[in-house]
Protein backbone atom coordinates (compact mmCIF):
# COMPACT_ATOMS: atom_id res chain seq x y z
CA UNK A 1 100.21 103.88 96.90
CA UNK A 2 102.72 106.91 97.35
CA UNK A 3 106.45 105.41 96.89
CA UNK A 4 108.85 107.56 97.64
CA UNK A 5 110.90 108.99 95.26
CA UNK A 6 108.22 108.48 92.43
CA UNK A 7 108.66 104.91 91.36
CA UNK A 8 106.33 102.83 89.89
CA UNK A 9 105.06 100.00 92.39
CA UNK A 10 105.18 96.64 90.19
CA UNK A 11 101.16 95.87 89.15
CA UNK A 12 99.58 93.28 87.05
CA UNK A 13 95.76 92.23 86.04
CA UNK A 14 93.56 89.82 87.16
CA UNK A 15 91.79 87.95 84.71
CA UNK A 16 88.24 88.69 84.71
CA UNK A 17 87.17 85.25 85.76
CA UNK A 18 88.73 86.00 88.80
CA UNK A 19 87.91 89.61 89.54
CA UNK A 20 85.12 90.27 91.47
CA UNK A 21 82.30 92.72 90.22
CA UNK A 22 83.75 95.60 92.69
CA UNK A 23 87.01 95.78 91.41
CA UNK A 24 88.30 98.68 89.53
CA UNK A 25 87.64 98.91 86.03
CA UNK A 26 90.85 97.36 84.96
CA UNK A 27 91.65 94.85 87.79
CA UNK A 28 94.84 96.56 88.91
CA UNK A 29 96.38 94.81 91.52
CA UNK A 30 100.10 94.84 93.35
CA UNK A 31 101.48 91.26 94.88
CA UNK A 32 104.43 90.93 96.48
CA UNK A 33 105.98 91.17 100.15
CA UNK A 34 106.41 93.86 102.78
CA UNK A 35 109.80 93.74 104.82
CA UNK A 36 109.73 95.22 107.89
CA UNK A 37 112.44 96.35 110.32
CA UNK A 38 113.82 99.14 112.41
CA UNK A 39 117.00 101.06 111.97
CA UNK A 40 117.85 103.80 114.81
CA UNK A 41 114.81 102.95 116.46
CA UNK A 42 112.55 104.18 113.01
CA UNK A 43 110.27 101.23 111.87
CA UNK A 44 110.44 100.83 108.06
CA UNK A 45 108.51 98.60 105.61
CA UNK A 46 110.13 97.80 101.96
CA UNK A 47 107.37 96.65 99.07
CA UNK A 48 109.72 93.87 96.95
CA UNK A 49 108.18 92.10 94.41
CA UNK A 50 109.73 89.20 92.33
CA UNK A 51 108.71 90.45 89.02
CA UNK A 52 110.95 93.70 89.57
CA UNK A 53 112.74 92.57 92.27
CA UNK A 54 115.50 95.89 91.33
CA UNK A 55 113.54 98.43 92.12
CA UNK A 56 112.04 97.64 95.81
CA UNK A 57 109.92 100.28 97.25
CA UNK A 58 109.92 102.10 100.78
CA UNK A 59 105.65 101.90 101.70
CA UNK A 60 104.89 105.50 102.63
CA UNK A 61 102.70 105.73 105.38
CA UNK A 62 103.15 109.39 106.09
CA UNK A 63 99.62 109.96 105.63
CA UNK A 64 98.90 108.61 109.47
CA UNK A 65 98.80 111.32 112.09
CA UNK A 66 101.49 110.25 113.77
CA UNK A 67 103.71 109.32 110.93
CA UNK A 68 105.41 112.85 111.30
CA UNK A 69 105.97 112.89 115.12
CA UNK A 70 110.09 112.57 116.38
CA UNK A 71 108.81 110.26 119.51
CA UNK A 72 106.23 107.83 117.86
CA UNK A 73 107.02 105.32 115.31
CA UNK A 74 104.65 103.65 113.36
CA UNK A 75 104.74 99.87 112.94
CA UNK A 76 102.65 97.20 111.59
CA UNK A 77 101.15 94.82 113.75
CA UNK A 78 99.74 92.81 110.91
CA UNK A 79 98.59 92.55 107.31
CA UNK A 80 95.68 91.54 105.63
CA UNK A 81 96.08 88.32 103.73
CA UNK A 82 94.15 90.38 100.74
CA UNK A 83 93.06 94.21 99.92
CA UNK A 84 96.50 95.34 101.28
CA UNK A 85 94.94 96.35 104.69
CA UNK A 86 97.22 97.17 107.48
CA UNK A 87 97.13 96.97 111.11
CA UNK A 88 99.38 100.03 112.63
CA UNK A 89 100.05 101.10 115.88
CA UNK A 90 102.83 103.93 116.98
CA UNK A 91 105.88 102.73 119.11
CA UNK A 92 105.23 104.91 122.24
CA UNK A 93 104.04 105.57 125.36
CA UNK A 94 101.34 107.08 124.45
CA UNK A 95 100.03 104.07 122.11
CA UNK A 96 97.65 104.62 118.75
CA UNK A 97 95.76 102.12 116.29
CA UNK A 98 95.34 102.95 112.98
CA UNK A 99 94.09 100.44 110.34
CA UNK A 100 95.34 101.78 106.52
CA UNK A 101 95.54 101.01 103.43
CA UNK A 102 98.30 102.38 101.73
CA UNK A 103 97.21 102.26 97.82
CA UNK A 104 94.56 104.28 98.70
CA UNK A 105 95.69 106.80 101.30
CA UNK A 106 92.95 106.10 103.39
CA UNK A 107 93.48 105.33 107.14
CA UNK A 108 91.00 105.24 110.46
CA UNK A 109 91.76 105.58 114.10
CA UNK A 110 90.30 102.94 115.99
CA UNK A 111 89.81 102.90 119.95
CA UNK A 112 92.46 101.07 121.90
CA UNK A 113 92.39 97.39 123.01
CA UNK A 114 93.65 96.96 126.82
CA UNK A 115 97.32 97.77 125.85
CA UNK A 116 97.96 97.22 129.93
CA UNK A 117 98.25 93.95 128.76
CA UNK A 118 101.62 92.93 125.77
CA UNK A 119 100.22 91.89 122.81
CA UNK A 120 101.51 87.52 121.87
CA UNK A 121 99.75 87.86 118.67
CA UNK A 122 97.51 89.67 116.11
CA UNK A 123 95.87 89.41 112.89
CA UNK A 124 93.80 91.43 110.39
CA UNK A 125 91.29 90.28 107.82
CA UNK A 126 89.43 92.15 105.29
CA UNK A 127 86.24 91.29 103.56
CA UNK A 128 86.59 90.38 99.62
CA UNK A 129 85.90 93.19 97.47
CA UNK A 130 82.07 91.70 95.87
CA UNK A 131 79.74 94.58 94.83
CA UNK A 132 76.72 94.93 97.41
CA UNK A 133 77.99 93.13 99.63
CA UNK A 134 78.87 96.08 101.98
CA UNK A 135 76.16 95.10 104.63
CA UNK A 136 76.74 91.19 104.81
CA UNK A 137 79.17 91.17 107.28
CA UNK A 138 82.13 93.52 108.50
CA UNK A 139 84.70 95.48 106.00
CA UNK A 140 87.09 94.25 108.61
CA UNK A 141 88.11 92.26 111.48
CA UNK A 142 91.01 92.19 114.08
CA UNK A 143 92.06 89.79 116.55
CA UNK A 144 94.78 90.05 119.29
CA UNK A 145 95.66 87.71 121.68
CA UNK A 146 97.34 89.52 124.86
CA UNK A 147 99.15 87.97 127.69
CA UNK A 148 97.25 88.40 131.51
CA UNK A 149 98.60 89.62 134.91
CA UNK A 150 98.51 85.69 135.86
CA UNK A 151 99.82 84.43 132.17
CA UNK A 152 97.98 81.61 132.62
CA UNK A 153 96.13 81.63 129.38
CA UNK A 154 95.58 83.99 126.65
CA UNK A 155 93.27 87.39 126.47
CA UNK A 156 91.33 87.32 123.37
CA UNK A 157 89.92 90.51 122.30
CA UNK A 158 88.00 91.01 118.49
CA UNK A 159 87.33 94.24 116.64
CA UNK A 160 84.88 94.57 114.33
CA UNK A 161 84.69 97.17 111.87
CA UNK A 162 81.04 98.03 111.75
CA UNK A 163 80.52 98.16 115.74
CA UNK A 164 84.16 100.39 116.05
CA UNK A 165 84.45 98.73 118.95
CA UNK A 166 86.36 95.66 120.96
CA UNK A 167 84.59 92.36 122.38
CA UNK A 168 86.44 90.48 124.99
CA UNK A 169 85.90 86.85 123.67
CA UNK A 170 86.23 83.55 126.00
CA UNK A 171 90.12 83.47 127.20
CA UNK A 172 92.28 81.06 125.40
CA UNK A 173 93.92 77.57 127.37
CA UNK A 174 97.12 78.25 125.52
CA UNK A 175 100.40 79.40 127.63
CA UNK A 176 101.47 82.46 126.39
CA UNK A 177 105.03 81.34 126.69
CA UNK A 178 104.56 79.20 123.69
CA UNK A 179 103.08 82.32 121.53
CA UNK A 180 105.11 84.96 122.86
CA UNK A 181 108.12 84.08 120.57
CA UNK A 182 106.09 83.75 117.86
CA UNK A 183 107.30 86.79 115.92
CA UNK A 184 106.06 85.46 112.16
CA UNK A 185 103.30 86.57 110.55
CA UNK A 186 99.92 84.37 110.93
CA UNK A 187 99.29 82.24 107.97
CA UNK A 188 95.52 82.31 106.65
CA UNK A 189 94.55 78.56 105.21
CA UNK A 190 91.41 76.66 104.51
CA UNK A 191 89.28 79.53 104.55
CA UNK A 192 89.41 82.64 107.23
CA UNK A 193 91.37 80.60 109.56
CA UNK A 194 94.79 82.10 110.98
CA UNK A 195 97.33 79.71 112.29
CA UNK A 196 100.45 80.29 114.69
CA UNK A 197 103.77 77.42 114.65
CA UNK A 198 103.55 77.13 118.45
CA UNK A 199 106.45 76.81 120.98
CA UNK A 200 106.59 74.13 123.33
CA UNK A 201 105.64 74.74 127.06
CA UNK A 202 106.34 73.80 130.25
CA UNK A 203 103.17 71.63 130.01
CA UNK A 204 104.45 69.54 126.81
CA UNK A 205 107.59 69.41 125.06
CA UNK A 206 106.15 69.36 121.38
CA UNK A 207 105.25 71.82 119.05
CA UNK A 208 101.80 72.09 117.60
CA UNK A 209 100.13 74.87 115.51
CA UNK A 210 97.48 77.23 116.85
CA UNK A 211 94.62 77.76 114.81
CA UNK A 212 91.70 80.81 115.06
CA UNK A 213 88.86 80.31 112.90
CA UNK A 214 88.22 84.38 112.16
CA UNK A 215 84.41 83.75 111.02
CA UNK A 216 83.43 82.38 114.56
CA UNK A 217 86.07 82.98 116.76
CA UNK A 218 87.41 79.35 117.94
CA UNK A 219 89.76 78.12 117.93
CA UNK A 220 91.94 74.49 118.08
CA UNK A 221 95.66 72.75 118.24
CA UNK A 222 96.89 71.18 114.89
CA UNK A 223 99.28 68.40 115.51
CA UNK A 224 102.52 68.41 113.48
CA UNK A 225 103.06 65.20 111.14
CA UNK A 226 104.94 62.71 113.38
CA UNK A 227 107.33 61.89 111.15
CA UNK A 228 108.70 65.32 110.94
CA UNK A 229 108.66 66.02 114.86
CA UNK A 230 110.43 62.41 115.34
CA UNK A 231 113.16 63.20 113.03
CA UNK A 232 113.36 66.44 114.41
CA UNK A 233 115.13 64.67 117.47
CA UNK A 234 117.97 63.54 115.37
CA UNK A 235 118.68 67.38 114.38
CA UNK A 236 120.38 69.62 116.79
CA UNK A 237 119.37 72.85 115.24
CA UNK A 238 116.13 72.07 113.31
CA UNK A 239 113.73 75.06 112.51
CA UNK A 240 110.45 75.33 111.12
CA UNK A 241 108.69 77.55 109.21
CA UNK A 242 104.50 77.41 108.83
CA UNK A 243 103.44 78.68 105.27
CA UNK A 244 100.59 78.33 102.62
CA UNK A 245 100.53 77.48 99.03
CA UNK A 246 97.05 77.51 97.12
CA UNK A 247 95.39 77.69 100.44
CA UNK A 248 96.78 74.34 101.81
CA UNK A 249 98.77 74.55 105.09
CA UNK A 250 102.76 73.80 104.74
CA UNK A 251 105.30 73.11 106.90
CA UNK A 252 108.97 73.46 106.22
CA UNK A 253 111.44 71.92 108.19
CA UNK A 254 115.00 72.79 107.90
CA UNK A 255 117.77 70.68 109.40
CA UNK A 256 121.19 71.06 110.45
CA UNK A 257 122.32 69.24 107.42
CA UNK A 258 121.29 71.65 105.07
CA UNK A 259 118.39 69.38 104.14
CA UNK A 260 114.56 70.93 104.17
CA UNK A 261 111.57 69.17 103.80
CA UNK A 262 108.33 70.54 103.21
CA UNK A 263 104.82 69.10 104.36
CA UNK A 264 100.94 69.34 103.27
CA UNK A 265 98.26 69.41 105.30
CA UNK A 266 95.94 67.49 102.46
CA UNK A 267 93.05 66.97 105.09
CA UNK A 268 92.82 69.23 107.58
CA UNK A 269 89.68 67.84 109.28
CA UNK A 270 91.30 64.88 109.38
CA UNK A 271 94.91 66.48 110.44
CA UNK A 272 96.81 64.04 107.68
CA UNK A 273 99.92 65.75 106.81
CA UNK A 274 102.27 64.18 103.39
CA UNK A 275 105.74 64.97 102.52
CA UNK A 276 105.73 66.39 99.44
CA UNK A 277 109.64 67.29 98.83
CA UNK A 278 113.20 66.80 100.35
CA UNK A 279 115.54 69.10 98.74
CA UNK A 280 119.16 70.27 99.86
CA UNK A 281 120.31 73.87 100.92
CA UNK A 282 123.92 73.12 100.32
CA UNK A 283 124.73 74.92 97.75
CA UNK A 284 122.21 78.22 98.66
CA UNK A 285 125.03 78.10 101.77
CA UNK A 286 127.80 77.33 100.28
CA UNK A 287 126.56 80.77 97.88
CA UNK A 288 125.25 82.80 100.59
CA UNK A 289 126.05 82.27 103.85
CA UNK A 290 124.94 80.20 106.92
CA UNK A 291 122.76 83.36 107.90
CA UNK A 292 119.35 83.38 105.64
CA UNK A 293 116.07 83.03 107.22
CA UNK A 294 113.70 81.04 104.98
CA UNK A 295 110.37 83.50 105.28
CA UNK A 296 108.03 82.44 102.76
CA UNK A 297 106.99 79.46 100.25
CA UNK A 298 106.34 81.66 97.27
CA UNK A 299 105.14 78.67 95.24
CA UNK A 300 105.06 74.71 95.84
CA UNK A 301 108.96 75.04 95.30
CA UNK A 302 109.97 78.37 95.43
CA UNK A 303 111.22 79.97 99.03
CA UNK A 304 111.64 83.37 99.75
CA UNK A 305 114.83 83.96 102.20
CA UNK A 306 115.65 86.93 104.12
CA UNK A 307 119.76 87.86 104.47
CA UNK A 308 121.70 91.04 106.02
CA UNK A 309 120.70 93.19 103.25
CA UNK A 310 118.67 91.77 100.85
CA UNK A 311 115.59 89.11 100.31
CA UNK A 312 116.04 86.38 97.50
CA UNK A 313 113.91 83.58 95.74
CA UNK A 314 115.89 80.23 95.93
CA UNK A 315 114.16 77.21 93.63
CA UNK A 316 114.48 74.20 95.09
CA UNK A 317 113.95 72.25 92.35
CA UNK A 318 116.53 73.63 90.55
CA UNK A 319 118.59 74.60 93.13
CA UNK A 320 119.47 77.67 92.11
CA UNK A 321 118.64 81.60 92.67
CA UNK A 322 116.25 82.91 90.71
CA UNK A 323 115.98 86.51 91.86
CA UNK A 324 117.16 89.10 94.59
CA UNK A 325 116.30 92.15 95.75
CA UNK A 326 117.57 94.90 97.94
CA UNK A 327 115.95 96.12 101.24
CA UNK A 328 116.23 99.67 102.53
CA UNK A 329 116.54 100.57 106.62
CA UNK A 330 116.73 96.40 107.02
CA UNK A 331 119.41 97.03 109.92
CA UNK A 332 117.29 94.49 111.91
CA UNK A 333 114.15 93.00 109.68
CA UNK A 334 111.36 92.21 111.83
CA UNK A 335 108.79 90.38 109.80
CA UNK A 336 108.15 89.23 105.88
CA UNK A 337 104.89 90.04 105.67
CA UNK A 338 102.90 88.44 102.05
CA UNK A 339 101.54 91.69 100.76
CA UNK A 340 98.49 92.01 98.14
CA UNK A 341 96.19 95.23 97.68
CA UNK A 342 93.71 96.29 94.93
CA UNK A 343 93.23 99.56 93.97
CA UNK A 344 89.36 99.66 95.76
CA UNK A 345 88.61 102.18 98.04
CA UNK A 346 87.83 100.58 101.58
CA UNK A 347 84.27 101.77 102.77
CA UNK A 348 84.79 101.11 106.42
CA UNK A 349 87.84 103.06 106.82
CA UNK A 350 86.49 105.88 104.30
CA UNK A 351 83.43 106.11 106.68
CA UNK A 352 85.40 107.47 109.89
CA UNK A 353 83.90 107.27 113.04
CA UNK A 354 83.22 110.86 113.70
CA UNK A 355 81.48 111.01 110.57
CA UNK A 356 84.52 112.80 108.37
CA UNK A 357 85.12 111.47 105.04
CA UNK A 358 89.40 110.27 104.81
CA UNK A 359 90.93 112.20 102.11
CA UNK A 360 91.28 109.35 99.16
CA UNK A 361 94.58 109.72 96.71
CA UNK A 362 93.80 107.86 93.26
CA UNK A 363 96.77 106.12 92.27
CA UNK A 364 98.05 106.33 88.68
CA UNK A 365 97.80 103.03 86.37
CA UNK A 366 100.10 103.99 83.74
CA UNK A 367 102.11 101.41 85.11
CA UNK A 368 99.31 98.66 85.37
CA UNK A 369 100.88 96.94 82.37
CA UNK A 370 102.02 93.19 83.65
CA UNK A 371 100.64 90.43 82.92
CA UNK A 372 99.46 87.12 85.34
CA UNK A 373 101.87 85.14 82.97
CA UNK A 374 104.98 87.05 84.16
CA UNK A 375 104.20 85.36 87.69
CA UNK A 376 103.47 81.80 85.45
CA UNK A 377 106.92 81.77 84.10
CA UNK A 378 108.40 80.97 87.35
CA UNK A 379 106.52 77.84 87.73
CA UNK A 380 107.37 76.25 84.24
């Protein structure tokens, strides 16, 4: 990574039980979140981290050839859940794609999907990092789901990293109307699967959540838990936010009382959803305003919230604050994307398609000094 202004990014270590055998000799890693919005028509992304939530980071990405041009903008499309892999295209006309990863400098163009038609949704996975493992399957793997001259279903188009190239895929029976305001961040769950919170259509009046199984490229509806969506009718301004916590699907449900519940998905072949807490916002309003946006469960009881100028953890057991942290350029913030990345060079985008090597910057690990148990604390 290449902060500006020469600040340390926040890192910790893995323990070696849970590093894989490709991983850098000392495990380095960087967790946290990327913010990104716009200000004067500039696209920015902010690395904040709860551990130093102080000293929040602007994510360089000046290395991209188009980083430097006055008409194009870069922005991120989408994030991998792991390996800190980015999906980047420049706001322009004349439209690029770029796939990045920032720790290590290393970026690859990669050809256009049909950009005639607008983009309702997209989503990035890497492979993990496992020694030899390079030739089992793809470094990489995009999906985006675009929205047809008839907008009768969705266009489903998947790049894979080892053909360079796009497949069309079988088109979607989903209206895009119901993804199309769908500006969060997919949430990966039970495996490689993505999932979308879904907005009713003209063809039902309930929500559901859209889920795209990355390792074979189906996809199926998830129904929300009844209870929720019936007590939903009682609210006049309920909103709901999909999330995961150790790799079980959540729901959060926030009502015009100030009162939020949040929801497991504890069989998901089975679709059988439990309520797992009630808590009450009350006094995060009465502290800071009517205007947060809850973005995140960091843990089973920790939210991360998004204000005018900053992004805070609130603990809802406790009801109280427990950290905050400033955000640069966030005149309008966009997404909260969950942000991790290793220190590994990527293979796939080192190995351009023109056969150039990517010029790789090595990071310094001074800084690698934090431990896993200054992330445990919270949860005690």
């Amino acid at each position: 990574m290449s902060p500006r202004g020469g600040a340390a990014l926040p890192t910790t270590r893995r323990s070696r039980r849970s590093t894989s055998a490709a991983a850098d000799d000392d495990g380095a890693f960087f967790s946290g979140y990327l913010v990104h919005s716009i200000s004067r028509n500039r696209h920015h992304s902010t690395f904040v981290s709860i551990i130093h939530p102080s000293s929040p980071i602007t994510i360089s990405l000046d290395f991209l050839p188009s980083s430097t041009s006055p008409t194009a903008s870069i922005q991120i499309d989408a994030v991998s859940p792991h390996r800190g892999l980015l999906l980047c295209s420049t706001a322009a006309a004349d439209v690029s794609y770029y796939v990045c990863k920032s720790a290590t400098r290393q970026w690859r163009a990669i050809p256009n999907p049909r950009t005639r038609y607008r983009t309702a949704a997209a989503a990035i996975l890497a492979r993990p990092a496992v020694a030899g493992a390079a030739a089992a399957g793809e470094e990489f793997k995009i999906v985006r789901l675009s929205i047809p001259k008839l907008r009768d279903c969705l266009r489903c188009e998947v790049f894979d990293s080892r053909r360079n190239a796009w497949r069309r895929r079988s088109d979607v029976a989903v209206r895009p109307e119901s993804m199309v305001e769908t500006t969060s961040p997919p949430v990966r769950a039970h495996g490689a699967v993505m999932h979308w919170l879904r907005w009713p259509d003209h063809r039902g009046g309930e929500e559901d959540i859209f889920a795209f199984d990355m390792g074979n490229d189906t996809w199926r509806l998830i129904a929300l838990p009844a209870e929720a969506v019936e007590k939903e009718k009682s609210w006049t301004a309920a909103r709901k936010k999909l999330t995961a916590v150790e790799g079980k699907l959540c729901l959060v449900v926030a009502g015009d009382d100030d009162e939020v519940e949040i929801w497991v998905l504890v069989d998901y072949s089975r679709q059988k959803w439990e309520k797992k807490m009630t808590a009450s916002l009350t006094r995060l309003a009465m502290e800071e305003g009517n205007s947060l946006i809850l973005r995140d469960l960091y843990t089973s009881h920790i939210a991360i919230f998004s204000g005018v100028y900053t992004v805070l953890w609130y603990d809802f057991v406790r009801g109280i604050k427990i950290a905050e942290a400033p955000v640069r350029h966030n005149k309008c913030i966009q997404n909260v994307f969950k942000f991790e990345s290793d220190f590994v060079p990527c293979e796939e985008i080192e190995r351009r398609p023109d056969g150039s090597i990517s010029k790789l910057h090595s990071p310094s690990k001074r800084d690698c000094q934090h431990s896993k148990d200054d992330v445990d604390k919270l949860n005690n």
